[in-house]
C-alpha atoms as a PDB file:
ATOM      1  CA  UNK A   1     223.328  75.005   3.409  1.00  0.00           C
ATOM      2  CA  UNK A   2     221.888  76.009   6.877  1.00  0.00           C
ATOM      3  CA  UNK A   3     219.996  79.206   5.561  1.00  0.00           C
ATOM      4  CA  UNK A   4     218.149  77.016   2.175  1.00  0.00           C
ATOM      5  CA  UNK A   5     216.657  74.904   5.024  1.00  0.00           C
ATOM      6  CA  UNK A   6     215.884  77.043   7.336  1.00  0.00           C
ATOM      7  CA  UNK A   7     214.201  79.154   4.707  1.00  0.00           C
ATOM      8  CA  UNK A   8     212.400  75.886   3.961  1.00  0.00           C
ATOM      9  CA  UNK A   9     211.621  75.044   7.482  1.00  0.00           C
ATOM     10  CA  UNK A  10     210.111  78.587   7.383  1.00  0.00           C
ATOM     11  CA  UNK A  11     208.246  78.271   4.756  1.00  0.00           C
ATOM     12  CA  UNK A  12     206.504  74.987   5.682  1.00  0.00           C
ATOM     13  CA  UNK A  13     205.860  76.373   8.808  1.00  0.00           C
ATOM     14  CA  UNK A  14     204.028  79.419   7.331  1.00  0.00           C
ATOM     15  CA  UNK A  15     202.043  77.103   4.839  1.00  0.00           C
ATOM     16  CA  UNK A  16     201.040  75.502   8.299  1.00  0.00           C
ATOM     17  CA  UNK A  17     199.875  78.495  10.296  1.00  0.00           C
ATOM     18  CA  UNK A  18     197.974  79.629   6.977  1.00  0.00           C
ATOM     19  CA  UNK A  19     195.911  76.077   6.418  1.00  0.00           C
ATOM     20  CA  UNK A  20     195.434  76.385  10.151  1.00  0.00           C
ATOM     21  CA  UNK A  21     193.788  79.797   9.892  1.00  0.00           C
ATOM     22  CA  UNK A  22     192.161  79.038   6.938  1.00  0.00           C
ATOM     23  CA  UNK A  23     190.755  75.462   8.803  1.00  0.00           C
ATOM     24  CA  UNK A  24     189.945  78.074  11.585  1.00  0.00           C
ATOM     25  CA  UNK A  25     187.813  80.158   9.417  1.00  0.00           C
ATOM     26  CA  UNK A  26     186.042  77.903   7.772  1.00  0.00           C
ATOM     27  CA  UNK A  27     185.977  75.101  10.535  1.00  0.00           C
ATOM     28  CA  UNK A  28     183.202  73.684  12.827  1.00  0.00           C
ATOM     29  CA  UNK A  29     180.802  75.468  15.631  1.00  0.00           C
ATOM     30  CA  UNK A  30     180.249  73.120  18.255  1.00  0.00           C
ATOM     31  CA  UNK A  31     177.050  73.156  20.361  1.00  0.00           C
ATOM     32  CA  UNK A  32     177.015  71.430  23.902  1.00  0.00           C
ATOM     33  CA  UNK A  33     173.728  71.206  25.236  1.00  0.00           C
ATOM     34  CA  UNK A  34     173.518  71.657  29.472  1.00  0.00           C
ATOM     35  CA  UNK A  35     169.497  70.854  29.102  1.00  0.00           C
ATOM     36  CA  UNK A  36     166.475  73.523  29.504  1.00  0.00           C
ATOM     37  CA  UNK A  37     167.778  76.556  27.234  1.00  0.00           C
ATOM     38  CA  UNK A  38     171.521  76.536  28.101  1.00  0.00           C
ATOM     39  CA  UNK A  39     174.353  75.498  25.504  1.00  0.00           C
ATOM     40  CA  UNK A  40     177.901  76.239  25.283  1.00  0.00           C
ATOM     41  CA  UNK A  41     179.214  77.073  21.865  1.00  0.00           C
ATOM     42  CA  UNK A  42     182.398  77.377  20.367  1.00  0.00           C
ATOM     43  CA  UNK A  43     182.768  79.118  17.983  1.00  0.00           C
ATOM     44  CA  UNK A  44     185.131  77.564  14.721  1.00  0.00           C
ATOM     45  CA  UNK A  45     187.646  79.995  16.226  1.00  0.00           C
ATOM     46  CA  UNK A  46     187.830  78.413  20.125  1.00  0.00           C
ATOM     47  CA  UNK A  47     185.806  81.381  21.044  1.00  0.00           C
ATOM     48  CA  UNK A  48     183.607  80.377  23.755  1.00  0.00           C
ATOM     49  CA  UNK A  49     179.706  81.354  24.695  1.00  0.00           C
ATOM     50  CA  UNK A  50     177.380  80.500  27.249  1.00  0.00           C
ATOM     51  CA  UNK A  51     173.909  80.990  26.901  1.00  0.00           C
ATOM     52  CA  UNK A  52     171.007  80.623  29.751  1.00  0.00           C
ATOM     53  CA  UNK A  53     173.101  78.744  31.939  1.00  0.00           C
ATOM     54  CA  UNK A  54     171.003  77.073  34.070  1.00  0.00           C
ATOM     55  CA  UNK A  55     173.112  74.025  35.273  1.00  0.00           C
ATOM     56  CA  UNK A  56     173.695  73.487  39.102  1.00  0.00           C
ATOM     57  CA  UNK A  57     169.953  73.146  39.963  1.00  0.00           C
ATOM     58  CA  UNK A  58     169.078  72.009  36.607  1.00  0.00           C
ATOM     59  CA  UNK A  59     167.323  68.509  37.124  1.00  0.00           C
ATOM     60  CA  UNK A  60     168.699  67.065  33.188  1.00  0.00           C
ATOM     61  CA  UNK A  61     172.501  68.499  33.216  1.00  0.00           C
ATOM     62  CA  UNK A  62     174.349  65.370  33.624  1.00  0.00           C
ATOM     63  CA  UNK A  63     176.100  64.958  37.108  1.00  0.00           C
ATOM     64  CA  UNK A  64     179.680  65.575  35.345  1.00  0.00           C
ATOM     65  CA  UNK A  65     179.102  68.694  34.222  1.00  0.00           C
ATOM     66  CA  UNK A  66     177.353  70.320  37.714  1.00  0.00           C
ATOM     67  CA  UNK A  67     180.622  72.201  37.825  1.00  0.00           C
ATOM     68  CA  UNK A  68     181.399  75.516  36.261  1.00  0.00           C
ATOM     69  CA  UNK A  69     184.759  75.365  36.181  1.00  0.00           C
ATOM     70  CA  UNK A  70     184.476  72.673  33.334  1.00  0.00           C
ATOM     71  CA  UNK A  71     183.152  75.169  31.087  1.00  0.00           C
ATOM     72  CA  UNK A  72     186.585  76.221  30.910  1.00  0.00           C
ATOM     73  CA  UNK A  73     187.031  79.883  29.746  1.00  0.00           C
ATOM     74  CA  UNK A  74     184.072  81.536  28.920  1.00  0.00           C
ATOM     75  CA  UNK A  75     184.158  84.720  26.592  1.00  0.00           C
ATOM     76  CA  UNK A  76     180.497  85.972  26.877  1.00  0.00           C
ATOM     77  CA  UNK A  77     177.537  85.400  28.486  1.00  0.00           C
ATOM     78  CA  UNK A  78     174.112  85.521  27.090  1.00  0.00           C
ATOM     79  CA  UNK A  79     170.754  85.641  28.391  1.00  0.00           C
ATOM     80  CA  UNK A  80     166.955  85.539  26.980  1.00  0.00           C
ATOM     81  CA  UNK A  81     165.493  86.674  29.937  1.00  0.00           C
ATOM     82  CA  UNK A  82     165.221  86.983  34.037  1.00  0.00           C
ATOM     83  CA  UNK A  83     163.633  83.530  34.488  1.00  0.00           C
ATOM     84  CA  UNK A  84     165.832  81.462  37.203  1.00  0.00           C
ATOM     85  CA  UNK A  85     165.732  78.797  34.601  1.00  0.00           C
ATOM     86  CA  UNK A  86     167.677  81.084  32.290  1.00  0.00           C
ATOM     87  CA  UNK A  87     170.031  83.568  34.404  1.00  0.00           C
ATOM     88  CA  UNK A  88     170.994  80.723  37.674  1.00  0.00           C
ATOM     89  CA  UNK A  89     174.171  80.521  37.198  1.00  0.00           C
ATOM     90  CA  UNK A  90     174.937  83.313  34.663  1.00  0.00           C
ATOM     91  CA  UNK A  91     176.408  85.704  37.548  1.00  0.00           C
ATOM     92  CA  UNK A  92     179.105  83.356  38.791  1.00  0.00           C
ATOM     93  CA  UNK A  93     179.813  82.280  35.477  1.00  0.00           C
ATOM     94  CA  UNK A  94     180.519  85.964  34.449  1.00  0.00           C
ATOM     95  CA  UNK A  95     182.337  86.318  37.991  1.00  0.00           C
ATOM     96  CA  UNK A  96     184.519  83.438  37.323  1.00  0.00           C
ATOM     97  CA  UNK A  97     186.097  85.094  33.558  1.00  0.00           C
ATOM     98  CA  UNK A  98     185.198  88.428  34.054  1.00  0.00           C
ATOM     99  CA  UNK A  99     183.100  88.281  31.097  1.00  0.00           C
ATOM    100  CA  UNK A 100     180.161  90.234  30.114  1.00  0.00           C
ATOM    101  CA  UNK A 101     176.737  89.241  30.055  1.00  0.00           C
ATOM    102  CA  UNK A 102     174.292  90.592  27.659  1.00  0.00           C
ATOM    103  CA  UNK A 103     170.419  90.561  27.833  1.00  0.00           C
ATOM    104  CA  UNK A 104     167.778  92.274  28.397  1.00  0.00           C
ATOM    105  CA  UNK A 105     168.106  96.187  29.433  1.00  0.00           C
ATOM    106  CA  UNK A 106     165.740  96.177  32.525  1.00  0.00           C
ATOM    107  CA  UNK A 107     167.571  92.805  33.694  1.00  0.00           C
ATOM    108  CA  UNK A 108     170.852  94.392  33.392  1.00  0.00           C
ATOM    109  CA  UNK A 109     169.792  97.101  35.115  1.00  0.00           C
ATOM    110  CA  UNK A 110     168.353  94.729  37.969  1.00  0.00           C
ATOM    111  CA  UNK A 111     171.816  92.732  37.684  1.00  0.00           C
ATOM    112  CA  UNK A 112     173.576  95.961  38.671  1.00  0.00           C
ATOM    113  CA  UNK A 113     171.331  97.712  41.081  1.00  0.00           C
ATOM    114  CA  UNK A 114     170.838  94.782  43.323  1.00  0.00           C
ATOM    115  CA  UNK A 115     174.624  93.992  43.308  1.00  0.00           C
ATOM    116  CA  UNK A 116     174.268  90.792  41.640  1.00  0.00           C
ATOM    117  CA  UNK A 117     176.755  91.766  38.930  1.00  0.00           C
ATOM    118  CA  UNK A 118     178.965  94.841  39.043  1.00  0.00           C
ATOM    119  CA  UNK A 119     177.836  97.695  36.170  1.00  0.00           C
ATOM    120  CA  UNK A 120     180.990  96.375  33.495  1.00  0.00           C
ATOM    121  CA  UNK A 121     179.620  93.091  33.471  1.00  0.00           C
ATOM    122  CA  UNK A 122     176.009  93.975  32.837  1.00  0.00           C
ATOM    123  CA  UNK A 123     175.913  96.451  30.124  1.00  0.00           C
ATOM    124  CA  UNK A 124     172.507  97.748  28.543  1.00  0.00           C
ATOM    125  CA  UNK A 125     171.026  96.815  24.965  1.00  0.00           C
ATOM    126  CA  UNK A 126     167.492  95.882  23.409  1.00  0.00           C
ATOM    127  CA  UNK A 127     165.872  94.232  20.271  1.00  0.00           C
ATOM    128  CA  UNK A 128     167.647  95.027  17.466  1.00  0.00           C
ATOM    129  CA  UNK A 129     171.107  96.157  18.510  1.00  0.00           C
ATOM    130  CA  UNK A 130     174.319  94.183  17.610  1.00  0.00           C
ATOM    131  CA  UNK A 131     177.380  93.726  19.406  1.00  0.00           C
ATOM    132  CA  UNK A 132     180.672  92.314  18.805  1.00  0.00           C
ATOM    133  CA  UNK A 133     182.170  92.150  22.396  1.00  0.00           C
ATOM    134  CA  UNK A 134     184.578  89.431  21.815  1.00  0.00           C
ATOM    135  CA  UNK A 135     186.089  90.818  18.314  1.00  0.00           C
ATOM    136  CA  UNK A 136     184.214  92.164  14.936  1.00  0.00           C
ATOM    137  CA  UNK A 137     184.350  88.302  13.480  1.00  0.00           C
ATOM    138  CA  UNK A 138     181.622  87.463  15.595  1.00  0.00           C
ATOM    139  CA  UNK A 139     178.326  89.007  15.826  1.00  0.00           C
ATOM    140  CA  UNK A 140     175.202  89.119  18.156  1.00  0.00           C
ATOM    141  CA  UNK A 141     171.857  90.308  17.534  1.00  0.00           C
ATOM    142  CA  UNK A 142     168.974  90.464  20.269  1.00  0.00           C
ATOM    143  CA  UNK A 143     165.348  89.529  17.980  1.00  0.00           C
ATOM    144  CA  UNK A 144     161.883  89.481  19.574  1.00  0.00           C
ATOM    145  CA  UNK A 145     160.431  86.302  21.758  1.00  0.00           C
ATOM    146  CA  UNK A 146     156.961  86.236  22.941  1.00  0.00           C
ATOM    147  CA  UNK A 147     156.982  85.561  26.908  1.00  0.00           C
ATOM    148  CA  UNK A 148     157.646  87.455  29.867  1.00  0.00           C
ATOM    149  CA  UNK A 149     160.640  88.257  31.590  1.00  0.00           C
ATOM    150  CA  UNK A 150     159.975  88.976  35.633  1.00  0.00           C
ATOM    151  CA  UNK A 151     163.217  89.133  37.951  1.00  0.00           C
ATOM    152  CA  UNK A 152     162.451  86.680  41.235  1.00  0.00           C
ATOM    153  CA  UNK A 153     165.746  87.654  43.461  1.00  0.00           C
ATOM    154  CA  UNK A 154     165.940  88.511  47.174  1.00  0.00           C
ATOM    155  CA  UNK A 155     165.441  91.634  48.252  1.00  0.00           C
ATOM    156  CA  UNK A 156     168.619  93.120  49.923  1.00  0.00           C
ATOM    157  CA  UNK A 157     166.582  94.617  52.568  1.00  0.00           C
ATOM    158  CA  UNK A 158     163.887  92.249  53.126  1.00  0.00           C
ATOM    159  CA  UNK A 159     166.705  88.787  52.162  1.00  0.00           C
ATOM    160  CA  UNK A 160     163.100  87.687  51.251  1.00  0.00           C
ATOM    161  CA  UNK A 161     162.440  86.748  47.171  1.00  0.00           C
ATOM    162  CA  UNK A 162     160.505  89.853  45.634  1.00  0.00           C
ATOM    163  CA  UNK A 163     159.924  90.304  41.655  1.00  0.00           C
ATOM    164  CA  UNK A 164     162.330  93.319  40.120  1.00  0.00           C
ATOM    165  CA  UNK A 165     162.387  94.601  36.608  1.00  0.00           C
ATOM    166  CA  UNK A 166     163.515  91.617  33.773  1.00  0.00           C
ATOM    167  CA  UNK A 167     163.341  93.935  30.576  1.00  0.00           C
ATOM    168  CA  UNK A 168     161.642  92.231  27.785  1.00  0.00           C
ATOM    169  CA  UNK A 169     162.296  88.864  26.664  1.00  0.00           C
ATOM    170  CA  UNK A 170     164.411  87.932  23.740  1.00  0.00           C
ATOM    171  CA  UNK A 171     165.967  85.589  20.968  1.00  0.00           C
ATOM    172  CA  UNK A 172     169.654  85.974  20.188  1.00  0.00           C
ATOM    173  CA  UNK A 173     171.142  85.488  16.358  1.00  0.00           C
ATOM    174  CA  UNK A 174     174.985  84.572  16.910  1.00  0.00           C
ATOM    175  CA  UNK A 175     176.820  85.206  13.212  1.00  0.00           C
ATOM    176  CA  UNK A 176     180.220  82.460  13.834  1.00  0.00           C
ATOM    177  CA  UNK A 177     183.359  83.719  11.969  1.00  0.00           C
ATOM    178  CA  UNK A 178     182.275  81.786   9.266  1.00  0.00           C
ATOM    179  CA  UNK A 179     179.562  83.108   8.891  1.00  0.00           C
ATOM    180  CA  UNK A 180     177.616  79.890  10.325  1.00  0.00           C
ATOM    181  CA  UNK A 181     174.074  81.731  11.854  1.00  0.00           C
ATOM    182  CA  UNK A 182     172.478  80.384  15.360  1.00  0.00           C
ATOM    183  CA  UNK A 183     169.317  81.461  16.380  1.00  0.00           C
ATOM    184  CA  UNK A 184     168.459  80.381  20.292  1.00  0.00           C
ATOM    185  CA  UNK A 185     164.522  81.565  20.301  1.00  0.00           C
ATOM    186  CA  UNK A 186     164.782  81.973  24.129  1.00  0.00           C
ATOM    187  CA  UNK A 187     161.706  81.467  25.805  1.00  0.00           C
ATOM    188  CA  UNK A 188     158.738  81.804  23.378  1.00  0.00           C
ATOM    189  CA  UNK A 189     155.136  81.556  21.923  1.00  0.00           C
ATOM    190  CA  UNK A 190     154.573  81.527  18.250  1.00  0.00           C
ATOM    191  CA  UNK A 191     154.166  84.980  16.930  1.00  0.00           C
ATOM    192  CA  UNK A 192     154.221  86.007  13.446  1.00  0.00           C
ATOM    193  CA  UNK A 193     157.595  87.983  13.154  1.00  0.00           C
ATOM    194  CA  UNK A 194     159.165  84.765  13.003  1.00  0.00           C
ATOM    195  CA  UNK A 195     158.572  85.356   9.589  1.00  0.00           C
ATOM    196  CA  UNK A 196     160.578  88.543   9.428  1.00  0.00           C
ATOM    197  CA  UNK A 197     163.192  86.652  11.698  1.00  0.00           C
ATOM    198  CA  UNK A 198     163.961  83.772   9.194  1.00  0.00           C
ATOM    199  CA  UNK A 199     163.863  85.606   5.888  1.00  0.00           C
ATOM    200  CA  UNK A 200     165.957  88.672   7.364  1.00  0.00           C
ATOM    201  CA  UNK A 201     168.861  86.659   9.498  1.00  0.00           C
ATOM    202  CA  UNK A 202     168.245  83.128   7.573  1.00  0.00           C
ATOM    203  CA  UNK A 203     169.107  81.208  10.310  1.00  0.00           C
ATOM    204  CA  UNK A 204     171.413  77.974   9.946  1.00  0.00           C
ATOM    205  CA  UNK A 205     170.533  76.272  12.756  1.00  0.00           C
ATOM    206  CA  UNK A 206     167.788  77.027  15.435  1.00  0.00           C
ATOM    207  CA  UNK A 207     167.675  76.094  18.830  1.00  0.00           C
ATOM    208  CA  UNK A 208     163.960  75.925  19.704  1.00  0.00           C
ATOM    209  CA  UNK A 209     161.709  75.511  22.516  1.00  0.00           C
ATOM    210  CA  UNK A 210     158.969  72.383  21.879  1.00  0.00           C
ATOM    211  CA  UNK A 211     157.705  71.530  25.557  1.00  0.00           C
ATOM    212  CA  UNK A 212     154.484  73.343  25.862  1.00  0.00           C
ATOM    213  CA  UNK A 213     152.928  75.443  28.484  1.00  0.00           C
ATOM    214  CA  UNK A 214     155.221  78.248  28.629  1.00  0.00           C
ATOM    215  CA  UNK A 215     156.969  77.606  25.247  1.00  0.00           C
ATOM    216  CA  UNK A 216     156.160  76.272  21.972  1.00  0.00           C
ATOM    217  CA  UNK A 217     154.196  73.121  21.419  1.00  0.00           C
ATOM    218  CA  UNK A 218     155.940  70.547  19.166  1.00  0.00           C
ATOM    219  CA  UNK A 219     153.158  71.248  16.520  1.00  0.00           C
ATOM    220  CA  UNK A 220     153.545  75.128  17.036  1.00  0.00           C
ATOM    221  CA  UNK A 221     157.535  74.478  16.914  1.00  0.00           C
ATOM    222  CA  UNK A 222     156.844  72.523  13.480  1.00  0.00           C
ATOM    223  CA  UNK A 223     154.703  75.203  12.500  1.00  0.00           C
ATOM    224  CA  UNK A 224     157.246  77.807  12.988  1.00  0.00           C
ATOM    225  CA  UNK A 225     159.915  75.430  11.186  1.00  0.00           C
ATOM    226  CA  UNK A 226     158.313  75.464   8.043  1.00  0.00           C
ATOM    227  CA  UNK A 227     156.584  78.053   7.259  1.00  0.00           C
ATOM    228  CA  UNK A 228     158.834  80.722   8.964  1.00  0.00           C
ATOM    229  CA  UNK A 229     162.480  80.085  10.098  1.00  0.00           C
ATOM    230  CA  UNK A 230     162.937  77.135   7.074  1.00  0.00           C
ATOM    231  CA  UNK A 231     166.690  76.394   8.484  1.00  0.00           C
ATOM    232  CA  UNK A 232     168.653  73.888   7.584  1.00  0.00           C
ATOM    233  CA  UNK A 233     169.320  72.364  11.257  1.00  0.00           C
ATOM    234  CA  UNK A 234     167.102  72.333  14.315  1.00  0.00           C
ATOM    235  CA  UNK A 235     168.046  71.073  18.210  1.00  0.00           C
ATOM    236  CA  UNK A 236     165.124  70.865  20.127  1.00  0.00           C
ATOM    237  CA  UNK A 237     165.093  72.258  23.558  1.00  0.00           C
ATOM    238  CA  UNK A 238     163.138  72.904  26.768  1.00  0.00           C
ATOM    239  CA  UNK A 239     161.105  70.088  27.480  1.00  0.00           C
ATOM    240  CA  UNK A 240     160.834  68.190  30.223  1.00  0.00           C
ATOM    241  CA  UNK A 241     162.873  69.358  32.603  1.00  0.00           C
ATOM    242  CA  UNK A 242     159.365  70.134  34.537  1.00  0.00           C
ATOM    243  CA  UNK A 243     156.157  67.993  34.246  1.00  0.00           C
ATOM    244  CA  UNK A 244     154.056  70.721  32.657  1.00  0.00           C
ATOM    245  CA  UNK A 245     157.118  70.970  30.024  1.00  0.00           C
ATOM    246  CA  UNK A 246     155.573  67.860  28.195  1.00  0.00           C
ATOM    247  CA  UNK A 247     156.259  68.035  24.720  1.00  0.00           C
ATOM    248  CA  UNK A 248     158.670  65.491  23.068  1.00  0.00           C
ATOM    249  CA  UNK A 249     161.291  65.910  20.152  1.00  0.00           C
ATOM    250  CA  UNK A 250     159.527  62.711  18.850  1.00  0.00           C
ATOM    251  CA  UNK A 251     156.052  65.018  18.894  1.00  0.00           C
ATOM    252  CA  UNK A 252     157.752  67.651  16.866  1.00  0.00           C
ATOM    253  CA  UNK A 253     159.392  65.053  14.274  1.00  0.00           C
ATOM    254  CA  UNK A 254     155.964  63.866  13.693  1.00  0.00           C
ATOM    255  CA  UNK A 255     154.603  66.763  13.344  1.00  0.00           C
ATOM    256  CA  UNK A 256     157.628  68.232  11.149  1.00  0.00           C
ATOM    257  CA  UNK A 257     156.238  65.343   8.683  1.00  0.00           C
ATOM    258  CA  UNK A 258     158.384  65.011   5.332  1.00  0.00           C
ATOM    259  CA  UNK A 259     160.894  67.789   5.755  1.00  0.00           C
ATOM    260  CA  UNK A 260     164.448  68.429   4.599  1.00  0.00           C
ATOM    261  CA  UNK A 261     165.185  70.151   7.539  1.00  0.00           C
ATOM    262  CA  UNK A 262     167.282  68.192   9.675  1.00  0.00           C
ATOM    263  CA  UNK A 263     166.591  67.844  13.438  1.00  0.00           C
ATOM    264  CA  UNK A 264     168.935  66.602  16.176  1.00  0.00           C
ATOM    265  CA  UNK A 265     166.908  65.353  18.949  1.00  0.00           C
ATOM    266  CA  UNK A 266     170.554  65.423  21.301  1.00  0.00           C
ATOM    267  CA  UNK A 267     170.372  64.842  24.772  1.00  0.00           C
ATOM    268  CA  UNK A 268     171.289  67.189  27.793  1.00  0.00           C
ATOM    269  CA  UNK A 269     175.163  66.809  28.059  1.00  0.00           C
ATOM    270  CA  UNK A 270     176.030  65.880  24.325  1.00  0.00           C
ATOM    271  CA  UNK A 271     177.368  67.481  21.824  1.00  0.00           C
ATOM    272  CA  UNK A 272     177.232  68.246  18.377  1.00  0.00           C
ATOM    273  CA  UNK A 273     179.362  70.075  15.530  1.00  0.00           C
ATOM    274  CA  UNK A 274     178.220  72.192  12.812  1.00  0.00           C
END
């Protein structure tokens, strides 16, 4: 009678592990938002990303989480570009799980010349190339963003801050497992490939900067929502972390007017699932 129920046993087991995989596949991508431009995602497989981690001297990441090690493990790092905002903590963070960070070519370069990451951490790529560094299920694409992307780091001989090669600036499009599609726009203007960006990648969910100045207003953010990207999810993002940063999710819902497109206006430290 023992090898009947054991076979069961086996069996049930198996169904198990398959409905788990199969949960796995087709499960949820959760987005935490650290405030400014930096999220943690993981992915409906536990896979974990971190992008523009700016969170120790970041004025709107909750108290709580002002410590990397609660990001846990990390897989990969991205980056839009070599604003401090963006990149602060990105080196340790790599450091800490020996994980890659990917960005733009003339930062990585930077990253590795100046010793702030060794060369396997800080590999080269541009607009346009896809990698898979963490397995072939998951998939990330640098786009265009319209900003700048100057490197403001102290100069080993000088110790005093000097500007260095940043590369361009970018937008990342993260394919999940499931084939669930992120698009963090990075630091950016309105510009017309947007367009070309939403009808090429169709975007799930966007991660978009409203707050003005050096970003997106909330009515060039709306603008872009409608007539370009037309996604099915939106978190706002970078606003007021500075004064001049003054646009306001409830500025872009007004602005958004009658939309199907729904936005979740989370704050810095929550977390939502996809």
């Amino acid at each position: 009678m023992k090898k009947p129920i054991l076979a069961v046993i086996g069996l049930i087991a198996g169904l198990s592990m398959s409905a788990a995989t199969a949960a796995e596949m087709g499960g949820k991508t959760e987005v935490h938002w650290y405030g400014q431009a930096g999220f943690k995602i993981t992915s409906p497989g536990g896979k974990v990303i971190v992008i523009d981690p700016f969170i120790l001297k970041n004025p709107k990441t909750p108290k709580p989480l002002k410590d990397l090690k609660k990001l846990g493990k990390v897989d990969v790092v991205l980056v839009t570009h070599g604003h401090f905002d963006h990149i602060a903590d990105a080196p340790a963070i790599a450091k800490m799980n020996t994980a890659k960070v990917f960005g733009p070519a003339g930062l990585m370069d930077s990253f590795a010349d100046l010793g702030i990451l060794p060369v396997e951490l800080a590999p080269r790529m541009n607009k346009g190339g896809v990698v898979t560094p963490i397995g072939d299920a998951i998939k990330f694409t640098m786009v265009r963003a319209e900003h700048s992307s100057e490197l403001k780091w102290n100069h080993p001989d000088t110790g005093k801050p000097a500007l260095f090669e940043g590369g361009e600036p970018a937008g990342w499009i993260i394919e999940m497992e499931n084939g669930f599609k992120i698009y963090h726009m990075g630091d950016t203007g309105l510009f017309g490939d947007m367009e070309f960006i939403g009808a090429y990648y169709k975007p799930d969910l966007v991660l978009m900067p409203i707050g003005g100045h050096f970003v997106m207003s909330p009515k060039d953010a709306a603008y872009a929502t409608k007539k370009y990207l037309k996604p099915a999810h939106v978190i706002p993002m970078h606003y007021g972390t500075i004064p001049v940063l003054k646009g306001t999710p409830a500025e872009y819902i007004a602005a958004m007017g009658n939309t199907a497109v729904q936005i979740h206006a989370i704050n810095p430290g929550e977390k939502i699932s996809f």
